[in-house]
C-alpha atoms as a PDB file:
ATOM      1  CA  UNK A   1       8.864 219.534  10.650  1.00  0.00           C
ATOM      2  CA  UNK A   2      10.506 218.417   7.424  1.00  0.00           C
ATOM      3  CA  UNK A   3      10.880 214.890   5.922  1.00  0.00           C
ATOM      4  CA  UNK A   4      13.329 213.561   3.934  1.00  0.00           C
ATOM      5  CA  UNK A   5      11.741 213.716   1.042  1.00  0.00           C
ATOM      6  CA  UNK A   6      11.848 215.180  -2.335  1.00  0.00           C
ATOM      7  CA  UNK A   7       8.760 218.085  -3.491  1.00  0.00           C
ATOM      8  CA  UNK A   8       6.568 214.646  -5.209  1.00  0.00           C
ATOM      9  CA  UNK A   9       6.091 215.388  -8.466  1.00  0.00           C
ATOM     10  CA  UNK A  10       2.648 213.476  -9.287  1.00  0.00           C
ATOM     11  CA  UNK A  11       0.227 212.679 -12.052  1.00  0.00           C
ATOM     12  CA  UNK A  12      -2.922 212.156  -9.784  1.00  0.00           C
ATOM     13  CA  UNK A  13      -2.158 213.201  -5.784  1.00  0.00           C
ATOM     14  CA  UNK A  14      -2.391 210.432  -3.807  1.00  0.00           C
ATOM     15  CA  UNK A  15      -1.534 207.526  -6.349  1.00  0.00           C
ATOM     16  CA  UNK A  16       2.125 205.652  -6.272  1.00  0.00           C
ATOM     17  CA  UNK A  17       1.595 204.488  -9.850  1.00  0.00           C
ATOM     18  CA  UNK A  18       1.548 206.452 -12.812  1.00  0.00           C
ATOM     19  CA  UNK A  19      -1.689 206.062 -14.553  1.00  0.00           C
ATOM     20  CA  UNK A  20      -0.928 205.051 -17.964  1.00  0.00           C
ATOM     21  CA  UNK A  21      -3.701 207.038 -20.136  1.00  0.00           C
ATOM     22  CA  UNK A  22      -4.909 207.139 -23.333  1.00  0.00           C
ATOM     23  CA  UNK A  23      -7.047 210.578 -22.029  1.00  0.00           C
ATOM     24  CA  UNK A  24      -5.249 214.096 -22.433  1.00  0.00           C
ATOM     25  CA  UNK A  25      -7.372 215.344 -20.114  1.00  0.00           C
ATOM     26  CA  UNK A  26      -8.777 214.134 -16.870  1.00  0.00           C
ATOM     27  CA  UNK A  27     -12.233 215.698 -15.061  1.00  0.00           C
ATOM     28  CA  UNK A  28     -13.770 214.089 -11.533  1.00  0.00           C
ATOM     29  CA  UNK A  29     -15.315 216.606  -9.257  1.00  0.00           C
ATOM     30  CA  UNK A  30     -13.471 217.699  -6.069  1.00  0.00           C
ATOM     31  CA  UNK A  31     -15.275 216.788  -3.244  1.00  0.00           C
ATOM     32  CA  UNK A  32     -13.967 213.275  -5.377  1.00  0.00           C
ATOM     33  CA  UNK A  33      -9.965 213.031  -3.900  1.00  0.00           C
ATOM     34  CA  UNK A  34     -10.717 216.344  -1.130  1.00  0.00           C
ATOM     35  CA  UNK A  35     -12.925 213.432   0.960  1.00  0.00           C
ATOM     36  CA  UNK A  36     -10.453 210.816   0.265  1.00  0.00           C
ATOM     37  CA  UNK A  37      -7.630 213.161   2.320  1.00  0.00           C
ATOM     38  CA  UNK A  38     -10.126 214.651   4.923  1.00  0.00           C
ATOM     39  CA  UNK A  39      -9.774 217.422   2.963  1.00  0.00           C
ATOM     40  CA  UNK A  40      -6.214 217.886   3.412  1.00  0.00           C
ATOM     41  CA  UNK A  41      -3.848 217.805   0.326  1.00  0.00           C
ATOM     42  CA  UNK A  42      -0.516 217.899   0.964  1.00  0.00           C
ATOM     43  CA  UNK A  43       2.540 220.050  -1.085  1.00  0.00           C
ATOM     44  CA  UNK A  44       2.993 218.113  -4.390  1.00  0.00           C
ATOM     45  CA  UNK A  45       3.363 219.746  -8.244  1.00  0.00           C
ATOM     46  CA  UNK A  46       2.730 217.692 -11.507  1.00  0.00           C
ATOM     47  CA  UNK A  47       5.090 217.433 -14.426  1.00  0.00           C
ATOM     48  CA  UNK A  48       3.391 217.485 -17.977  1.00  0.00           C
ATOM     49  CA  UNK A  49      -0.087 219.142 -17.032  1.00  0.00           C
ATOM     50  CA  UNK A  50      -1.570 222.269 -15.549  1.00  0.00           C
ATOM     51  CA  UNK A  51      -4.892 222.091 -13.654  1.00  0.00           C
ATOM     52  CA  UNK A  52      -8.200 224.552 -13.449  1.00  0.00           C
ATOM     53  CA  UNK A  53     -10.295 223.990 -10.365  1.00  0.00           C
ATOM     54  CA  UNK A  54     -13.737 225.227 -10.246  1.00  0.00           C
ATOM     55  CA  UNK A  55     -14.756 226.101  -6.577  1.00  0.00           C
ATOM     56  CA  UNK A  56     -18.829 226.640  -6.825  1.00  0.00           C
ATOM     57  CA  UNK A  57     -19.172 225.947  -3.071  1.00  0.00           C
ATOM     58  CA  UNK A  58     -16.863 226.029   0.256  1.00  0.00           C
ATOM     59  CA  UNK A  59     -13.872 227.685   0.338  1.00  0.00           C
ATOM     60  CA  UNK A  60     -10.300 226.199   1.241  1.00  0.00           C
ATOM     61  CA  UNK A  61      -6.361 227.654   2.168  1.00  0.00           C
ATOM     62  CA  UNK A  62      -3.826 227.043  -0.529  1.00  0.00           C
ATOM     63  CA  UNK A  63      -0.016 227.465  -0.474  1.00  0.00           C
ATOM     64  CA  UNK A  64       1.051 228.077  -4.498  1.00  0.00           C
ATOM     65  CA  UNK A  65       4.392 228.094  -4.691  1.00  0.00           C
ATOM     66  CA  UNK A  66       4.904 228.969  -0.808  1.00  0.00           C
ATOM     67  CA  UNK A  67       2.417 231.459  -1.034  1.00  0.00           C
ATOM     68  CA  UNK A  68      -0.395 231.005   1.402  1.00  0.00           C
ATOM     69  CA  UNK A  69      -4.291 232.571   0.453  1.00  0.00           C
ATOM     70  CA  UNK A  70      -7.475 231.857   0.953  1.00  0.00           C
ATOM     71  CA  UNK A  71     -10.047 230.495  -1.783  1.00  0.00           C
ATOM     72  CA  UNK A  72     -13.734 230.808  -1.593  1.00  0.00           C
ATOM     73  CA  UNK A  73     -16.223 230.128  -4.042  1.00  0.00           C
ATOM     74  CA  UNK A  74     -17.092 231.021  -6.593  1.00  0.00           C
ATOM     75  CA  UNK A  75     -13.721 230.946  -8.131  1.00  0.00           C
ATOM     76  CA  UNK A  76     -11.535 229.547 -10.732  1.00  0.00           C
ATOM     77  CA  UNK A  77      -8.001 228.157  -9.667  1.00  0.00           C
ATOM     78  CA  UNK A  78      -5.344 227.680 -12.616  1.00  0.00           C
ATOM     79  CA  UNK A  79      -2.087 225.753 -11.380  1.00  0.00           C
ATOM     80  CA  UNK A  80       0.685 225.457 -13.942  1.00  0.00           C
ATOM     81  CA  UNK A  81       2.982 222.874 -14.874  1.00  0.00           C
ATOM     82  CA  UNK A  82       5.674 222.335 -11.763  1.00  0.00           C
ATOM     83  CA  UNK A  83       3.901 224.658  -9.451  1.00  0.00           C
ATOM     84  CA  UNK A  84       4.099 223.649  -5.713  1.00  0.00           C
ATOM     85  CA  UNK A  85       0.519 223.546  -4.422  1.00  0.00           C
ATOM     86  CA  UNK A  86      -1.518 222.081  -1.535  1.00  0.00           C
ATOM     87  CA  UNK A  87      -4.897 222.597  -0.447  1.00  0.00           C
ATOM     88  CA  UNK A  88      -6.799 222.906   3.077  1.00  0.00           C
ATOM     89  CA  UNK A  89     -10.674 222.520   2.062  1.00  0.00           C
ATOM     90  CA  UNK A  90     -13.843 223.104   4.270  1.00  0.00           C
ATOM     91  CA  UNK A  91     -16.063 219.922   4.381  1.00  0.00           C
ATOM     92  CA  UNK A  92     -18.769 221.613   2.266  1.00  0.00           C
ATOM     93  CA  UNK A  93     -16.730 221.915  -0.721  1.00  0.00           C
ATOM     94  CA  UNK A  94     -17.337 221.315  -4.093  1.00  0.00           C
ATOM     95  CA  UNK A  95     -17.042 221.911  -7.587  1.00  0.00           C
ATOM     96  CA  UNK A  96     -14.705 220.472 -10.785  1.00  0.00           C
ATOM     97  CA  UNK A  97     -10.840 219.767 -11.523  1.00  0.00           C
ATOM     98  CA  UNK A  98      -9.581 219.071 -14.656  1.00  0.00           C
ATOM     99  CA  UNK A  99      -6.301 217.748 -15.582  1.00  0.00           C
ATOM    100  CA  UNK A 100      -4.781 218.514 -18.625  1.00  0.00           C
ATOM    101  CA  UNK A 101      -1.922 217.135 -20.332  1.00  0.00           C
ATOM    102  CA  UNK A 102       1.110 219.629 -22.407  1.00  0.00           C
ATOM    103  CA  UNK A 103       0.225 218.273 -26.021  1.00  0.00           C
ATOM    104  CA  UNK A 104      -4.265 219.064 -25.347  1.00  0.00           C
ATOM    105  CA  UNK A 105      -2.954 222.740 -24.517  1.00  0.00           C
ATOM    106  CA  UNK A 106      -0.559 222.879 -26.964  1.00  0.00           C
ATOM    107  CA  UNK A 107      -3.013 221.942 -29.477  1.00  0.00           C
ATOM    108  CA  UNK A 108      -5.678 224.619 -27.960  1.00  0.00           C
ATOM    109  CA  UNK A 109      -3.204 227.478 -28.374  1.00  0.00           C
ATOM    110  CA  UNK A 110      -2.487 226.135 -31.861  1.00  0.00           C
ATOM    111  CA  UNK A 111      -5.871 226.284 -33.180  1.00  0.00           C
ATOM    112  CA  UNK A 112      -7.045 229.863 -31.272  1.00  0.00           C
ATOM    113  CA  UNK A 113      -3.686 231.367 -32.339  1.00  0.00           C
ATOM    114  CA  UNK A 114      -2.636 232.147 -28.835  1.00  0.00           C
ATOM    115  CA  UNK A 115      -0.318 230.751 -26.131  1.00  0.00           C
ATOM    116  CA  UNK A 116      -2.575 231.119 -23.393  1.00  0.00           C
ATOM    117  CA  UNK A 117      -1.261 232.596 -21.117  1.00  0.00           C
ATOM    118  CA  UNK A 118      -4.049 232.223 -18.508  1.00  0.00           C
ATOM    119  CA  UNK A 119      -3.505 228.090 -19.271  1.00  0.00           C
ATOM    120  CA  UNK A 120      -0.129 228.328 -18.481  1.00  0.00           C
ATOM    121  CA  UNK A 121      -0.134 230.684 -15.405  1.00  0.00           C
ATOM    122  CA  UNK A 122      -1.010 230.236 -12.038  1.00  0.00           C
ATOM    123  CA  UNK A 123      -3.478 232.462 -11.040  1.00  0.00           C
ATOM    124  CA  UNK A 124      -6.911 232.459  -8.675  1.00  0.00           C
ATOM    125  CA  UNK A 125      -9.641 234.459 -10.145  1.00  0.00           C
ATOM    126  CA  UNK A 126     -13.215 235.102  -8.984  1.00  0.00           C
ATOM    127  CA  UNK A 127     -16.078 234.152 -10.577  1.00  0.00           C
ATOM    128  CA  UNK A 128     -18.038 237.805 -11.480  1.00  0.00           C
ATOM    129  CA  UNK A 129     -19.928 236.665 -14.595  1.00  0.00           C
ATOM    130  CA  UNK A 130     -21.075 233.916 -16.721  1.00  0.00           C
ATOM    131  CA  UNK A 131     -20.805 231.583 -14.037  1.00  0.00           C
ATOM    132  CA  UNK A 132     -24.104 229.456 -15.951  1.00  0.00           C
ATOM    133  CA  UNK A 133     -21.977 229.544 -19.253  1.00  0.00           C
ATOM    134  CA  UNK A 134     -18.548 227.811 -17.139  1.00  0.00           C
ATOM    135  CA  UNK A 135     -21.067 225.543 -15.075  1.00  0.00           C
ATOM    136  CA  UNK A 136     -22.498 224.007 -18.687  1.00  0.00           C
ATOM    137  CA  UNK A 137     -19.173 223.728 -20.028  1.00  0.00           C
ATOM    138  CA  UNK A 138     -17.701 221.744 -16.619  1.00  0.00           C
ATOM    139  CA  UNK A 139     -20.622 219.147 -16.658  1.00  0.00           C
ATOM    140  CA  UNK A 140     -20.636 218.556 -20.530  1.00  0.00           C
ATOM    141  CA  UNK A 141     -16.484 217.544 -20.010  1.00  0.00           C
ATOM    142  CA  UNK A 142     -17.729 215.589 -16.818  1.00  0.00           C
ATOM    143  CA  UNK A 143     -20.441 213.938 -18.553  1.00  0.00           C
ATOM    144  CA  UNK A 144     -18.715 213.243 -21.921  1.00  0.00           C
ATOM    145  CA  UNK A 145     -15.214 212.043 -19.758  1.00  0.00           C
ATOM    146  CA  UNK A 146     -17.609 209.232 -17.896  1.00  0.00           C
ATOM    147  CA  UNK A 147     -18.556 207.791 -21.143  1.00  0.00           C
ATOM    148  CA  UNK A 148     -15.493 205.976 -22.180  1.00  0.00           C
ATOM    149  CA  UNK A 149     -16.989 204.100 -25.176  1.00  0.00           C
ATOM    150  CA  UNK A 150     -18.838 206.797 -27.173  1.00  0.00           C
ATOM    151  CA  UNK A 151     -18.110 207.981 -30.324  1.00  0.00           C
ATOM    152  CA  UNK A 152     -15.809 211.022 -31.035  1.00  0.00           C
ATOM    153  CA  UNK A 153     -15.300 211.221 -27.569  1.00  0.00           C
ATOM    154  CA  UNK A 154     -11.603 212.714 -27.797  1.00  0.00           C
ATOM    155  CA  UNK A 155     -12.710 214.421 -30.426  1.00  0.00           C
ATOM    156  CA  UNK A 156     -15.612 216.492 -28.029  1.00  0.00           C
ATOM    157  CA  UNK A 157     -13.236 216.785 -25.134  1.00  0.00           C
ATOM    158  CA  UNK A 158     -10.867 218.504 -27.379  1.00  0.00           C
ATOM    159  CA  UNK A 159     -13.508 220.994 -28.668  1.00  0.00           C
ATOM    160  CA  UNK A 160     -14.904 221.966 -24.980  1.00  0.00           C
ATOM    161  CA  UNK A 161     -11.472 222.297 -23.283  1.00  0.00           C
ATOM    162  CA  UNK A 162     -11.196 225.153 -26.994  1.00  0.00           C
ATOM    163  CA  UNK A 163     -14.557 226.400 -24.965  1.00  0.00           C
ATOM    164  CA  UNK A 164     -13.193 226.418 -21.424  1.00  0.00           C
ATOM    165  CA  UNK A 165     -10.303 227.883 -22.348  1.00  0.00           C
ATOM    166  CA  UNK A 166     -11.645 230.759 -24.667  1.00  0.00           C
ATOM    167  CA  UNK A 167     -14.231 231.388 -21.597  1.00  0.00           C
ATOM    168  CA  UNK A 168     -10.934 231.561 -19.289  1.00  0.00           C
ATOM    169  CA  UNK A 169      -9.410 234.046 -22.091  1.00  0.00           C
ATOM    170  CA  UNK A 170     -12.414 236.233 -21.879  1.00  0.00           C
ATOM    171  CA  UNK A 171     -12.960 236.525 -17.931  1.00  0.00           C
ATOM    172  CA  UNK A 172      -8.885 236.324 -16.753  1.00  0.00           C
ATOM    173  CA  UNK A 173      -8.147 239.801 -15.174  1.00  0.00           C
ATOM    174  CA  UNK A 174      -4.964 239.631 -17.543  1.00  0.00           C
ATOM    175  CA  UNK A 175      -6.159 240.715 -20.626  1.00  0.00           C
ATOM    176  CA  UNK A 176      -3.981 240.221 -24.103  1.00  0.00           C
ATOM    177  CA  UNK A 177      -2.979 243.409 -25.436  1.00  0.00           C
ATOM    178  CA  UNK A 178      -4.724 244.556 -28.862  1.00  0.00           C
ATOM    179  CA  UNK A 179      -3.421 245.255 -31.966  1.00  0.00           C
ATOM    180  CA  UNK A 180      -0.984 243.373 -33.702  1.00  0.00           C
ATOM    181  CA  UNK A 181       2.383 244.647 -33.210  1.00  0.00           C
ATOM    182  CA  UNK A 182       1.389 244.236 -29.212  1.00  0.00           C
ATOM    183  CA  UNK A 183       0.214 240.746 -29.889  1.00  0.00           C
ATOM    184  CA  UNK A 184       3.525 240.168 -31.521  1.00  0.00           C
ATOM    185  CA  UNK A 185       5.019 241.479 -28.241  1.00  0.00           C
ATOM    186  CA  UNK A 186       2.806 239.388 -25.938  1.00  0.00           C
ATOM    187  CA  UNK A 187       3.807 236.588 -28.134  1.00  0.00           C
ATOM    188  CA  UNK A 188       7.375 237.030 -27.656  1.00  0.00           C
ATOM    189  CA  UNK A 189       7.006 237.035 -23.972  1.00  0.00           C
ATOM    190  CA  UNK A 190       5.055 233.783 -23.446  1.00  0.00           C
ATOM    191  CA  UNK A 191       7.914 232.519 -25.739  1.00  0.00           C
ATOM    192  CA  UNK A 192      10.751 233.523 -23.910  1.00  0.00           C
ATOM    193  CA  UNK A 193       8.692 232.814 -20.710  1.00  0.00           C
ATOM    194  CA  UNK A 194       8.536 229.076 -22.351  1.00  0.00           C
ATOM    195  CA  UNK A 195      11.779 228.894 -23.045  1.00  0.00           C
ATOM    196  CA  UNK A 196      13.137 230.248 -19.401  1.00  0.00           C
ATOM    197  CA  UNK A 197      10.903 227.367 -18.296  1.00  0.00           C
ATOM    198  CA  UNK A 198      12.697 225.273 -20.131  1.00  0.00           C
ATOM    199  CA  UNK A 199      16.188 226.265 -19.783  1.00  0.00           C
ATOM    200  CA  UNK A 200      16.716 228.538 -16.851  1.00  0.00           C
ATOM    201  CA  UNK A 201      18.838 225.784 -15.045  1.00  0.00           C
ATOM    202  CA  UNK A 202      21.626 226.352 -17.811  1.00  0.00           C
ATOM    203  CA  UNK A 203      22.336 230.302 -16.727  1.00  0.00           C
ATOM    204  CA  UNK A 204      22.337 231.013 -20.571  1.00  0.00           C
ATOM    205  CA  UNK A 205      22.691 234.483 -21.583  1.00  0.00           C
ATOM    206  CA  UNK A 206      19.734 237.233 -22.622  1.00  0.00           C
ATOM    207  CA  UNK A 207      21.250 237.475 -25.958  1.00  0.00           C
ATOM    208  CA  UNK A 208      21.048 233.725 -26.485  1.00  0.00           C
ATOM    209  CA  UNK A 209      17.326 233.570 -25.742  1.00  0.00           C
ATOM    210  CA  UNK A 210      16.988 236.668 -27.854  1.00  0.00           C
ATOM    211  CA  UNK A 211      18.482 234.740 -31.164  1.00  0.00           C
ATOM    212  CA  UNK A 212      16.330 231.746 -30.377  1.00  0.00           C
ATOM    213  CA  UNK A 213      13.601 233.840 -30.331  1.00  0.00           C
ATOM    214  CA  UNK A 214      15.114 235.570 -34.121  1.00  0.00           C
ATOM    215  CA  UNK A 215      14.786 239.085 -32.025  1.00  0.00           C
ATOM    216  CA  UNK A 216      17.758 241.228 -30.407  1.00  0.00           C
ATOM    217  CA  UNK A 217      18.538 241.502 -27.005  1.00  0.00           C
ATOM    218  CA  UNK A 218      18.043 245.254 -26.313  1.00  0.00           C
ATOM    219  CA  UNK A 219      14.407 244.730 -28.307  1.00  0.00           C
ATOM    220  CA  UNK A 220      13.839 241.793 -26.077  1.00  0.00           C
ATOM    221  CA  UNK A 221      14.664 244.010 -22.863  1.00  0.00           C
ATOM    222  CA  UNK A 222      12.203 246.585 -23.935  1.00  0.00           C
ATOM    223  CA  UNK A 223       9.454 244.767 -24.265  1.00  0.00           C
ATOM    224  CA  UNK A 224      10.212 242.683 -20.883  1.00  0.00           C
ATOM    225  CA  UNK A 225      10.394 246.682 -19.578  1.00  0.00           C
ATOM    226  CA  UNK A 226       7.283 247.827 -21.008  1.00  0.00           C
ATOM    227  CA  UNK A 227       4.839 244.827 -20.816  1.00  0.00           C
ATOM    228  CA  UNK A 228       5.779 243.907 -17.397  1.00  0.00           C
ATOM    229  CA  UNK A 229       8.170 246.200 -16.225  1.00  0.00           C
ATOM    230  CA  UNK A 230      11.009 243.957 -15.624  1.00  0.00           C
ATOM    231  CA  UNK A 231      14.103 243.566 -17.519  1.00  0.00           C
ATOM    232  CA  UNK A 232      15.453 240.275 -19.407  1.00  0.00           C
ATOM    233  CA  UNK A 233      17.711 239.188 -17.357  1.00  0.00           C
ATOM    234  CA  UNK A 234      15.254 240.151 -14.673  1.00  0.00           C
ATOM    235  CA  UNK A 235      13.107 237.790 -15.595  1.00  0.00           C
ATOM    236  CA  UNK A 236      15.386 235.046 -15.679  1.00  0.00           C
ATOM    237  CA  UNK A 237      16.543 235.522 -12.724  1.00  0.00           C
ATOM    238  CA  UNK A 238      13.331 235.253 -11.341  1.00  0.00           C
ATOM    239  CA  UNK A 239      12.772 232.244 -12.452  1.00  0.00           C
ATOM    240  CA  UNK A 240      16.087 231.210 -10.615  1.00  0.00           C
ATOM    241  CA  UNK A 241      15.014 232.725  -7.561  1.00  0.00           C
ATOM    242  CA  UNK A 242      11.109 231.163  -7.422  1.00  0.00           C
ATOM    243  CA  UNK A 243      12.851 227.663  -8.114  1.00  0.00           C
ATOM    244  CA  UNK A 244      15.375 227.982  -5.246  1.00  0.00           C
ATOM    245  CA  UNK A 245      12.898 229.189  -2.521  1.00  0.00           C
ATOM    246  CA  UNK A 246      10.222 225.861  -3.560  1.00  0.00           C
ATOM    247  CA  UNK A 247      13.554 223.750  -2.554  1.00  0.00           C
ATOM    248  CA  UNK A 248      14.429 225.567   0.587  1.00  0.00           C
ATOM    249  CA  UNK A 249      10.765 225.725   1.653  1.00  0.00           C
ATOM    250  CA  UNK A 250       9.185 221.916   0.679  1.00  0.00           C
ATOM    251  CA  UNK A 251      13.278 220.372   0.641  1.00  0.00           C
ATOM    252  CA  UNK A 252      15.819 219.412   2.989  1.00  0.00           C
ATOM    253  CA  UNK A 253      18.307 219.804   0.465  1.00  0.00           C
ATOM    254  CA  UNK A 254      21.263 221.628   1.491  1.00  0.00           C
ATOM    255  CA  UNK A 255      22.109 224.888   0.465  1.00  0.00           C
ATOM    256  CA  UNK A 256      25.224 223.608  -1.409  1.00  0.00           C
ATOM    257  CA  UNK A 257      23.151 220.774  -3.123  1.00  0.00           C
ATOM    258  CA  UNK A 258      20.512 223.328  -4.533  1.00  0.00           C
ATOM    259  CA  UNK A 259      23.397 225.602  -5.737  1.00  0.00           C
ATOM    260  CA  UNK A 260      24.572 222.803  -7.645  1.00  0.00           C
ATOM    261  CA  UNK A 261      21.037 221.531  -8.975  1.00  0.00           C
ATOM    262  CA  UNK A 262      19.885 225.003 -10.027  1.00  0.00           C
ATOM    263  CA  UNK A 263      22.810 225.324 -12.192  1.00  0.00           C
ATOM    264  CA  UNK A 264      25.761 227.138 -10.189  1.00  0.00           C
ATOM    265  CA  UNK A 265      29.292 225.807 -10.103  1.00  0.00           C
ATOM    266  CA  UNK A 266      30.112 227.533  -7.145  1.00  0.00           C
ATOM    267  CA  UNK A 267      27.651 227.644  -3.606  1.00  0.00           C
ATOM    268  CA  UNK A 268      29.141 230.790  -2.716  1.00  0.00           C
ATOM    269  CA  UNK A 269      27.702 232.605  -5.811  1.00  0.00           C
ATOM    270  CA  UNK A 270      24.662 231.055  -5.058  1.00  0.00           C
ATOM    271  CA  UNK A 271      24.737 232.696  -1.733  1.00  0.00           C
ATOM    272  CA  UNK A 272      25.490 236.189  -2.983  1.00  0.00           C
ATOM    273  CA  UNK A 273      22.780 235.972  -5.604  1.00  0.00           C
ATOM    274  CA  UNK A 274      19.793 235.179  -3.671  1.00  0.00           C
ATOM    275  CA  UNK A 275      20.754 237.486  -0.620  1.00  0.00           C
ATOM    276  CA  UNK A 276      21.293 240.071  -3.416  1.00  0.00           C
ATOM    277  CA  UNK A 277      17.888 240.060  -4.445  1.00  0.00           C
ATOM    278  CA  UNK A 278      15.940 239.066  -1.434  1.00  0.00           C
ATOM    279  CA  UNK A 279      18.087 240.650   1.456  1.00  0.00           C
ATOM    280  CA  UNK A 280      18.519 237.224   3.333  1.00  0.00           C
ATOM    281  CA  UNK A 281      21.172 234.007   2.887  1.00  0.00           C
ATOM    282  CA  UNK A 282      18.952 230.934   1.580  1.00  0.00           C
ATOM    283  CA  UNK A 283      19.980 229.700   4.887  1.00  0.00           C
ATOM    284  CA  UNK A 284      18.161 232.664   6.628  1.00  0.00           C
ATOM    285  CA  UNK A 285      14.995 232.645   4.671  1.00  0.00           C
ATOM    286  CA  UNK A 286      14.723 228.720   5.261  1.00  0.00           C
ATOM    287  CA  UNK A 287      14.859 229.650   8.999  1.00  0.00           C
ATOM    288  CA  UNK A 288      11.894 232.466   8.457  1.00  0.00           C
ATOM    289  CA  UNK A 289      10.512 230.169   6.288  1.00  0.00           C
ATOM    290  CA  UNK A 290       9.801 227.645   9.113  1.00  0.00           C
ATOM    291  CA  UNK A 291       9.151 230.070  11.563  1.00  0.00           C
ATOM    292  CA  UNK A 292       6.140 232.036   9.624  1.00  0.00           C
ATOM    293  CA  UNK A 293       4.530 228.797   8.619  1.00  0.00           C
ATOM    294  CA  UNK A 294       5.999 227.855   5.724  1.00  0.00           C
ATOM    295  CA  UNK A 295       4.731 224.432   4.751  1.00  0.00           C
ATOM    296  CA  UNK A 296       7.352 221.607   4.058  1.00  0.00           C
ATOM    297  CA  UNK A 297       6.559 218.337   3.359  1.00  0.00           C
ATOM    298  CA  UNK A 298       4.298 216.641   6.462  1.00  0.00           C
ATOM    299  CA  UNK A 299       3.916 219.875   8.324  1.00  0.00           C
ATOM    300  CA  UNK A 300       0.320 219.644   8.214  1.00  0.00           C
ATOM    301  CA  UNK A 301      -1.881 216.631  10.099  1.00  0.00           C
END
């Protein structure tokens, strides 16, 4: 059943405040808050950071973005920024989560010329290879995070979230493209990606993205068309769409008051749109919602 309640949008699950932090990152293992919940952590997304999870034992069920799978270990578990997650775990679990803030991954992409895409994805990948190499890298940021007074210490945290994050590069099943002139397309994506992110609430049009981006629209189509097979505006509407189904699933928002929030003047358009691309009324895949399982706010415990 549903509460009236907002999707929480949280720095650390399960605290009212909001830690105040010199720290861009933050690393505790996660048997750490998965005991403190009997293993239960409910739909929540954080604003400013993106996680990685490390699974090396147990296994868990996770809903990402209404999506329900199954985890088991080994595996690595990258939630973006303003992703809807929760988490089911076994009893045996454990393994690492890091917490990272916007300006440590900004400054990561910076220096290895890149915009990560992996970093900024959500994504569940399996641990194949050079599971030793990610296991030394996890406990050096858990060992140099629990020394608060030592020297350089931001400095070193920096330097091995570089290493996590080139390791992540290297073992992500989506691989950047090579050669430079697909680089520069791949880089164009993540931007426009980025700025979708941003602005996707203000319906703006391809060709405005396009001259933000100091490209033209029909070049910005084709490479939305031939690096991921999608068009532009496709894309954008996406976005849309994936935002309006995390309020009818974890909200009890009405259908008019999501219209309005997600940017459209009128409901009815807003009705038209998403049956249009999903074959259902928001009102009818709320109802299916519920009645597959779809997890709103307190529907587990």
């Amino acid at each position: 059943m549903r509460t009236q309640q907002p999707i929480p949008t949280v720095q650390f699950y399960g605290e009212q405040d909001e830690r105040v932090t010199p720290d861009l990152l933050h690393c505790e293992p996660l048997i750490t808050r998965s005991r403190e919940h009997q293993f239960t952590i409910r739909p929540h997304r954080h604003d400013g950071l993106s996680q990685i999870f490390f699974l090396k034992q147990g296994e868990g069920s996770a809903n990402l973005d209404g999506d329900p799978t199954t985890v088991k270990a080994p595996c690595v578990i990258v939630i973006s920024e303003m992703c809807v997650h929760d988490f089911i775990w076994s009893s045996d679990v454990s393994g690492t989560v890091i917490s990272v803030a916007n300006p440590l991954l900004d400054r990561v992409a910076e220096v290895l010329n890149s915009e990560h895409q992996v970093l900024r994805s959500t994504l569940i990948m399996t641990v194949r290879r050079e599971q030793e190499q990610l296991e030394t890298i996890l406990d050096l940021l858990q060992q140099e995070y629990s020394q608060p007074a030592r020297t350089g210490r931001a400095q070193m945290l920096g330097s091995l979230m570089k290493l996590l994050a080139i390791w992540l590069e290297r073992n992500a099943s989506q691989r950047h493209f090579s050669g430079n002139q697909q680089d520069r397309k791949g880089e164009y994506l993540n931007r426009f990606n980025d700025l979708i992110n941003r602005d996707f609430r203000q319906h703006r049009k391809v060709e405005s993205y396009a001259r933000e981006l100091g490209i033209t629209a029909p070049y910005l189509n084709n490479l939305c068309q031939n690096l991921v097979q999608r068009s532009a505006l496709q894309l954008v509407h996406d976005r849309l769409l994936l935002e309006a189904k995390r309020e009818l699933i974890y909200t009890v928002m009405s259908v008019s008051e999501i219209a309005y929030a997600l940017g459209f003047q009128d409901p009815g358009y807003f009705n038209r749109f998403f049956k249009r691309i999903t074959g259902q009324t928001p009102k009818q895949f709320r109802n299916s919602s519920v009645k597959s399982g779809g997890q709103g706010l307190g529907a587990r415990g």
